[in-house]
PDB file of N, CA and C in Angstrom:
ATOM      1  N   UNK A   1     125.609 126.579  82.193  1.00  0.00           N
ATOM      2  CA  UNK A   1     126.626 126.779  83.211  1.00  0.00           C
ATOM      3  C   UNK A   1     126.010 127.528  84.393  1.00  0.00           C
ATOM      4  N   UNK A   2     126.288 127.033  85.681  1.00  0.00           N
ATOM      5  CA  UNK A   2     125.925 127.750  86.737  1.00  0.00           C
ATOM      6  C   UNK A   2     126.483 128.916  87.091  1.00  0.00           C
ATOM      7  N   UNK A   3     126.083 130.045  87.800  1.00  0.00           N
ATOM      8  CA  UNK A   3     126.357 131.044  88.316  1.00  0.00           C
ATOM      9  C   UNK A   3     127.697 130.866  89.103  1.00  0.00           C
ATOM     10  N   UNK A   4     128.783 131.506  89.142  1.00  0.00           N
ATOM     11  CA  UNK A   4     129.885 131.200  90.221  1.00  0.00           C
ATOM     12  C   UNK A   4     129.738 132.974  90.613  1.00  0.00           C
ATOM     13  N   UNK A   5     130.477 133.195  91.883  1.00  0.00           N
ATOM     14  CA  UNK A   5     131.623 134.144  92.044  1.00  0.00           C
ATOM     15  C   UNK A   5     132.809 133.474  92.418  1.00  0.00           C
ATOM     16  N   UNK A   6     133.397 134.653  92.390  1.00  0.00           N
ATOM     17  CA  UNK A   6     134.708 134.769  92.763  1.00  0.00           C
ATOM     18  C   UNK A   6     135.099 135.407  94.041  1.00  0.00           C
ATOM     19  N   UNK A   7     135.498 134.998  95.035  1.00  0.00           N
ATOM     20  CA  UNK A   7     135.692 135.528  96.485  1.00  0.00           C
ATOM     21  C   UNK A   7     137.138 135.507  96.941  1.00  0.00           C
ATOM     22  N   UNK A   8     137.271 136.351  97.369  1.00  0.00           N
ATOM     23  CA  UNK A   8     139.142 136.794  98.263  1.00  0.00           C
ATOM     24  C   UNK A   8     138.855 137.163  99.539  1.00  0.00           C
ATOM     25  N   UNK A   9     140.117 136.205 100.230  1.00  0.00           N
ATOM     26  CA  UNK A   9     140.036 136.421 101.590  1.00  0.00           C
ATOM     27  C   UNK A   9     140.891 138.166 101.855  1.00  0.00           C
ATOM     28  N   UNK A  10     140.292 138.939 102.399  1.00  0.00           N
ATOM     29  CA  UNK A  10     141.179 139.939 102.348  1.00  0.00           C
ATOM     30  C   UNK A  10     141.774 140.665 103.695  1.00  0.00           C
ATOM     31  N   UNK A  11     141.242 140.484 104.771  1.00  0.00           N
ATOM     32  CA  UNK A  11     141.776 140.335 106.243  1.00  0.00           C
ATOM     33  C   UNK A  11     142.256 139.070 106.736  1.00  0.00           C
ATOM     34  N   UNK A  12     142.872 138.893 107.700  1.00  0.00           N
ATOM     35  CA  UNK A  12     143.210 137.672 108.511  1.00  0.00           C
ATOM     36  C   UNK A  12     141.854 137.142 109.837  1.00  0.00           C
ATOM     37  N   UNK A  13     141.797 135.916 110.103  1.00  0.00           N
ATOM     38  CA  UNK A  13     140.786 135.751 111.058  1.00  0.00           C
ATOM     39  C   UNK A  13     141.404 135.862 112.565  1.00  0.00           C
ATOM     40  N   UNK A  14     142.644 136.250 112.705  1.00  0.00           N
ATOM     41  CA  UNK A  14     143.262 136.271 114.138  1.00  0.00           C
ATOM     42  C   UNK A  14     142.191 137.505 114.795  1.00  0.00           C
ATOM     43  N   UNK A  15     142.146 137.087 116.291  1.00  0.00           N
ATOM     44  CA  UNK A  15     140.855 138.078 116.962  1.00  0.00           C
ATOM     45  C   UNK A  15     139.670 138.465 116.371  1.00  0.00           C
ATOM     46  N   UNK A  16     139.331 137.422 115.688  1.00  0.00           N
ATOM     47  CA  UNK A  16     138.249 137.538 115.236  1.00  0.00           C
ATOM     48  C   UNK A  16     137.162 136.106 115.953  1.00  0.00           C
ATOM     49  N   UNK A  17     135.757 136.004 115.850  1.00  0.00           N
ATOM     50  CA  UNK A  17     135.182 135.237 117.214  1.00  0.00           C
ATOM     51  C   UNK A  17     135.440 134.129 116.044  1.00  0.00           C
ATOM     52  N   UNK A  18     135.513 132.777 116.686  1.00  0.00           N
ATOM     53  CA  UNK A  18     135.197 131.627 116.181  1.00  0.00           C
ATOM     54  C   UNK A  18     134.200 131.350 115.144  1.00  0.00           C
ATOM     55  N   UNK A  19     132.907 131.711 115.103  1.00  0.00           N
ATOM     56  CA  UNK A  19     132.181 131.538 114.527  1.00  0.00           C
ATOM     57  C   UNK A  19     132.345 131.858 112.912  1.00  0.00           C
ATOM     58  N   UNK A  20     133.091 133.404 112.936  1.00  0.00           N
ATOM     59  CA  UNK A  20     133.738 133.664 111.875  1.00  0.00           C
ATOM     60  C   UNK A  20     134.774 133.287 110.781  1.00  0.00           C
ATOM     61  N   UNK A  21     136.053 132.196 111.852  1.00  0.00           N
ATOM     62  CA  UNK A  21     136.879 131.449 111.378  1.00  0.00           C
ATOM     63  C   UNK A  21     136.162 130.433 110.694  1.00  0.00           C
ATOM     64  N   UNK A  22     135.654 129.639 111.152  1.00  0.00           N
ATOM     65  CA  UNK A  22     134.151 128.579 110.665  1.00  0.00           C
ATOM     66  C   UNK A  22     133.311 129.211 109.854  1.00  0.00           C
ATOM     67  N   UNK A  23     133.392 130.236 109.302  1.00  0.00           N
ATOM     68  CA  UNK A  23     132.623 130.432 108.113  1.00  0.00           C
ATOM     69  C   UNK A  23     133.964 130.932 107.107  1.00  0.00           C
ATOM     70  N   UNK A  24     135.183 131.312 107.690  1.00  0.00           N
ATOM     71  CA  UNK A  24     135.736 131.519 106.113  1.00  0.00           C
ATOM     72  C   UNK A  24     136.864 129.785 106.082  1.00  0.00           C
ATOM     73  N   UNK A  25     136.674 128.936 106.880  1.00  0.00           N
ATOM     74  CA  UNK A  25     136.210 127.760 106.426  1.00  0.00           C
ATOM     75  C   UNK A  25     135.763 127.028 105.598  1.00  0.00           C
ATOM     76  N   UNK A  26     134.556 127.275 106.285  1.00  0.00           N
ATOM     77  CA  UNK A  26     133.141 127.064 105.313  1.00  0.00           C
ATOM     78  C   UNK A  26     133.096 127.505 103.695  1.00  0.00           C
ATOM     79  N   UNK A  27     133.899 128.611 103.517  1.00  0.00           N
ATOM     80  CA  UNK A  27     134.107 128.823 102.058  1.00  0.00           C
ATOM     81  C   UNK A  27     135.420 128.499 101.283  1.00  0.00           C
ATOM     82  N   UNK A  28     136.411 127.593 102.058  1.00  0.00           N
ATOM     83  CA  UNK A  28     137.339 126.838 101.740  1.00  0.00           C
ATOM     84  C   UNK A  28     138.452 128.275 101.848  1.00  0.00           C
ATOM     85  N   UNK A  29     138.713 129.111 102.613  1.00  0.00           N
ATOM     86  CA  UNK A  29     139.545 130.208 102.702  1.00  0.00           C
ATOM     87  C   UNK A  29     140.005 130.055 103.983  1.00  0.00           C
ATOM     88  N   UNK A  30     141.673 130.211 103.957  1.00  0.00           N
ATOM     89  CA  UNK A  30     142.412 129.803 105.110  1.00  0.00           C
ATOM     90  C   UNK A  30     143.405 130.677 104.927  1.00  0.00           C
ATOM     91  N   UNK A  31     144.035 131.849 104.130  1.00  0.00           N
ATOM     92  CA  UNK A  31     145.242 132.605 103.889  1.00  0.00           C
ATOM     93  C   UNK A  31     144.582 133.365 103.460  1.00  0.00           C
ATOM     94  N   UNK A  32     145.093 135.090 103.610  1.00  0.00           N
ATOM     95  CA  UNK A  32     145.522 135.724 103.188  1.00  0.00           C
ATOM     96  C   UNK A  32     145.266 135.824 101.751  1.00  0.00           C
ATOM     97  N   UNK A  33     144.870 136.235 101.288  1.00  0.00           N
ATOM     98  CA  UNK A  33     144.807 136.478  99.535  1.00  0.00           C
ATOM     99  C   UNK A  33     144.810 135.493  98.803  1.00  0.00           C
ATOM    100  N   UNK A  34     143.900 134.536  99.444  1.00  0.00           N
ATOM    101  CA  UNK A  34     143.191 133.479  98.865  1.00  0.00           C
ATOM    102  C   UNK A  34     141.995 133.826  97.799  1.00  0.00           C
ATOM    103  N   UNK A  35     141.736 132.780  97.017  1.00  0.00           N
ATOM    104  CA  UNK A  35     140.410 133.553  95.953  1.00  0.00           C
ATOM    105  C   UNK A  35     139.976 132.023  95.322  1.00  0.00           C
ATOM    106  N   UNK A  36     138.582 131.794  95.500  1.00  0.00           N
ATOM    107  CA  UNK A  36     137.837 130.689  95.564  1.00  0.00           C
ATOM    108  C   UNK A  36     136.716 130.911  94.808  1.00  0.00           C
ATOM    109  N   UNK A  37     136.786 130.287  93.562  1.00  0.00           N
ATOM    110  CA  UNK A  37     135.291 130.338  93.035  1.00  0.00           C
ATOM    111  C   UNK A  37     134.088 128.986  93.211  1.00  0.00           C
ATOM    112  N   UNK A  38     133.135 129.807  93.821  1.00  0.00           N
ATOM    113  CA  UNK A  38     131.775 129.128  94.015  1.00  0.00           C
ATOM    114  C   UNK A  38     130.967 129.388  93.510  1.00  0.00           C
ATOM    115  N   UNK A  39     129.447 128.739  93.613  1.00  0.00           N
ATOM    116  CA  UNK A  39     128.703 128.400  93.199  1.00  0.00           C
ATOM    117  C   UNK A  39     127.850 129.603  94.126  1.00  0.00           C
ATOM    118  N   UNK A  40     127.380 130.306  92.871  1.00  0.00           N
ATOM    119  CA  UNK A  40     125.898 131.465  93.616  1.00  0.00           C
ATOM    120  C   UNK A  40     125.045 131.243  94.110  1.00  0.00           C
ATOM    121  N   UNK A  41     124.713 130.457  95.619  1.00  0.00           N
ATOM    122  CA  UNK A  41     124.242 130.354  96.020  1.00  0.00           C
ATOM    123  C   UNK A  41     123.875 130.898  97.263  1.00  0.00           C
ATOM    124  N   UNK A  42     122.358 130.558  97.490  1.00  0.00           N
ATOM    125  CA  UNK A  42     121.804 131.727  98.591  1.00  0.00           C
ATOM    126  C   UNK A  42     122.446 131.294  99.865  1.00  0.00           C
ATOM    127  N   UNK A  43     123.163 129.588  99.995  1.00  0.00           N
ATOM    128  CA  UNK A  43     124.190 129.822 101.386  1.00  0.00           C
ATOM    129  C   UNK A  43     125.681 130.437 101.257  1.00  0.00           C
ATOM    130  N   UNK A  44     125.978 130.331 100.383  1.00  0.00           N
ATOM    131  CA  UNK A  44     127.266 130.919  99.910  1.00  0.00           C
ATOM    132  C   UNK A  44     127.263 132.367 100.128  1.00  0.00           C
ATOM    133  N   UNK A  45     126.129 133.152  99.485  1.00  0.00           N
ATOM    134  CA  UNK A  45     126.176 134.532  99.568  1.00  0.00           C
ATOM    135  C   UNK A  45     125.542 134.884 101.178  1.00  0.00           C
ATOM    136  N   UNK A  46     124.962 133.916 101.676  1.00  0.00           N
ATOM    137  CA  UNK A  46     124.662 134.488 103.013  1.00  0.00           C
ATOM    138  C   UNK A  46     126.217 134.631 103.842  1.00  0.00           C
ATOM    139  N   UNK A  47     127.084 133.573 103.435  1.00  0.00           N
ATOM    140  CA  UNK A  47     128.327 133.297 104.039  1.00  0.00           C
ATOM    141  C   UNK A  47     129.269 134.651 104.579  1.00  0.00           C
ATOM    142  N   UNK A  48     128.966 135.026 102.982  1.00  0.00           N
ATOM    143  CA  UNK A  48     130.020 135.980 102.134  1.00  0.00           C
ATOM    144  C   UNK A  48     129.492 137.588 102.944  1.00  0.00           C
ATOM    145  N   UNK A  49     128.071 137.616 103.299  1.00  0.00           N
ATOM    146  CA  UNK A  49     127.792 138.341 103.621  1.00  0.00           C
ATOM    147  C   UNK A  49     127.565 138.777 105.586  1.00  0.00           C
ATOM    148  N   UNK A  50     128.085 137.529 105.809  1.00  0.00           N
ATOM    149  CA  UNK A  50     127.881 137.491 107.409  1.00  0.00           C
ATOM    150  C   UNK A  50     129.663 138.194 107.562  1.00  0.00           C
ATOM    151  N   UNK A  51     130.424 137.894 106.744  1.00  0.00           N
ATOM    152  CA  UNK A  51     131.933 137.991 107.403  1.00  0.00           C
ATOM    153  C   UNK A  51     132.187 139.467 105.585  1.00  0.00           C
ATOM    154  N   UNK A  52     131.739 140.265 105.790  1.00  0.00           N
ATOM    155  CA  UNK A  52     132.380 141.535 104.805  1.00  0.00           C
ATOM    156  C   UNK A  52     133.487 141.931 104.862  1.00  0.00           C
ATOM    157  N   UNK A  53     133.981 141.822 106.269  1.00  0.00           N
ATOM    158  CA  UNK A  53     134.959 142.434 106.355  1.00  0.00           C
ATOM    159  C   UNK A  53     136.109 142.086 106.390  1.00  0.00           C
ATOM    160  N   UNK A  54     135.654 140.605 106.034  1.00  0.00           N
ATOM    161  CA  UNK A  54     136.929 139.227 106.265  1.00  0.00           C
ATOM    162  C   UNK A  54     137.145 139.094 104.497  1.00  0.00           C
ATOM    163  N   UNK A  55     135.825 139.090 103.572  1.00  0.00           N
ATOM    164  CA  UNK A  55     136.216 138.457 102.553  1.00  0.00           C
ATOM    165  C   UNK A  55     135.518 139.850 101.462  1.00  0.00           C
ATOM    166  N   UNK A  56     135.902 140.227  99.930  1.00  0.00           N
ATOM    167  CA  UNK A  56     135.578 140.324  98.832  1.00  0.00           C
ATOM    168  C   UNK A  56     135.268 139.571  97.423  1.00  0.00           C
ATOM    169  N   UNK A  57     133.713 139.665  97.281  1.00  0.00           N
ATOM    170  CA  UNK A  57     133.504 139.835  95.907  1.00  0.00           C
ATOM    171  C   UNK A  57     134.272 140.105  94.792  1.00  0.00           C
ATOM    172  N   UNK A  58     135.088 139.417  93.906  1.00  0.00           N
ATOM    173  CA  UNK A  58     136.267 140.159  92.979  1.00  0.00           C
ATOM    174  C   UNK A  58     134.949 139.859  91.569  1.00  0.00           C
ATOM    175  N   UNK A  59     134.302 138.828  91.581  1.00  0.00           N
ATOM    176  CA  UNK A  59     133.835 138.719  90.259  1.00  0.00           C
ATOM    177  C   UNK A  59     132.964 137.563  90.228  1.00  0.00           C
ATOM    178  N   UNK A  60     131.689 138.051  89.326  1.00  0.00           N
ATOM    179  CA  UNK A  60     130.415 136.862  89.140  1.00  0.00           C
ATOM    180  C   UNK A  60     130.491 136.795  87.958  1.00  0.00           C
ATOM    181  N   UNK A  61     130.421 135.406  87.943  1.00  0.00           N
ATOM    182  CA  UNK A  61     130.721 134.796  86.625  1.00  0.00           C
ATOM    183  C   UNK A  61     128.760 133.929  86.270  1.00  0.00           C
ATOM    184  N   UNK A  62     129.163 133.777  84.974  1.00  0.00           N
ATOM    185  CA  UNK A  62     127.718 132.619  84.593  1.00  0.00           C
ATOM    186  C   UNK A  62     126.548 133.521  83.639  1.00  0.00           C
ATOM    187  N   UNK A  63     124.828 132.851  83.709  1.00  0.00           N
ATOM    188  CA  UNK A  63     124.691 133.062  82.873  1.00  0.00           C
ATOM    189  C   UNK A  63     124.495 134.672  82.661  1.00  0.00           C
TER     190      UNK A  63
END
């Protein structure tokens, strides 16, 4: 089994730049206390890590 986390949107993207909306997009997050598990990957976690303040880490799952 592959590596997942678990990610929550935990701010809103209003006034926030475009580029940012397009990345919590990019991780299939569009609401509010949304929570999406993906695949641990080094674009995923770059994602996760460009917008901190938009989204949380709740949980890594795998081996």
């Amino acid at each position: 089994m592959a590596k997942t986390i678990v990610v929550k949107q935990i701010a809103s993207p209003s006034r926030r730049p475009d580029v940012q909306r397009q990345t919590l997009i990019g991780l299939g997050l569009n609401k509010m206390h949304k929570t999406r598990e993906l695949e641990d990957t080094p674009s995923v976690r770059g994602m996760v890590n460009a917008i901190p303040h938009l989204v949380k880490i709740i949980e890594e799952r795998g081996e």
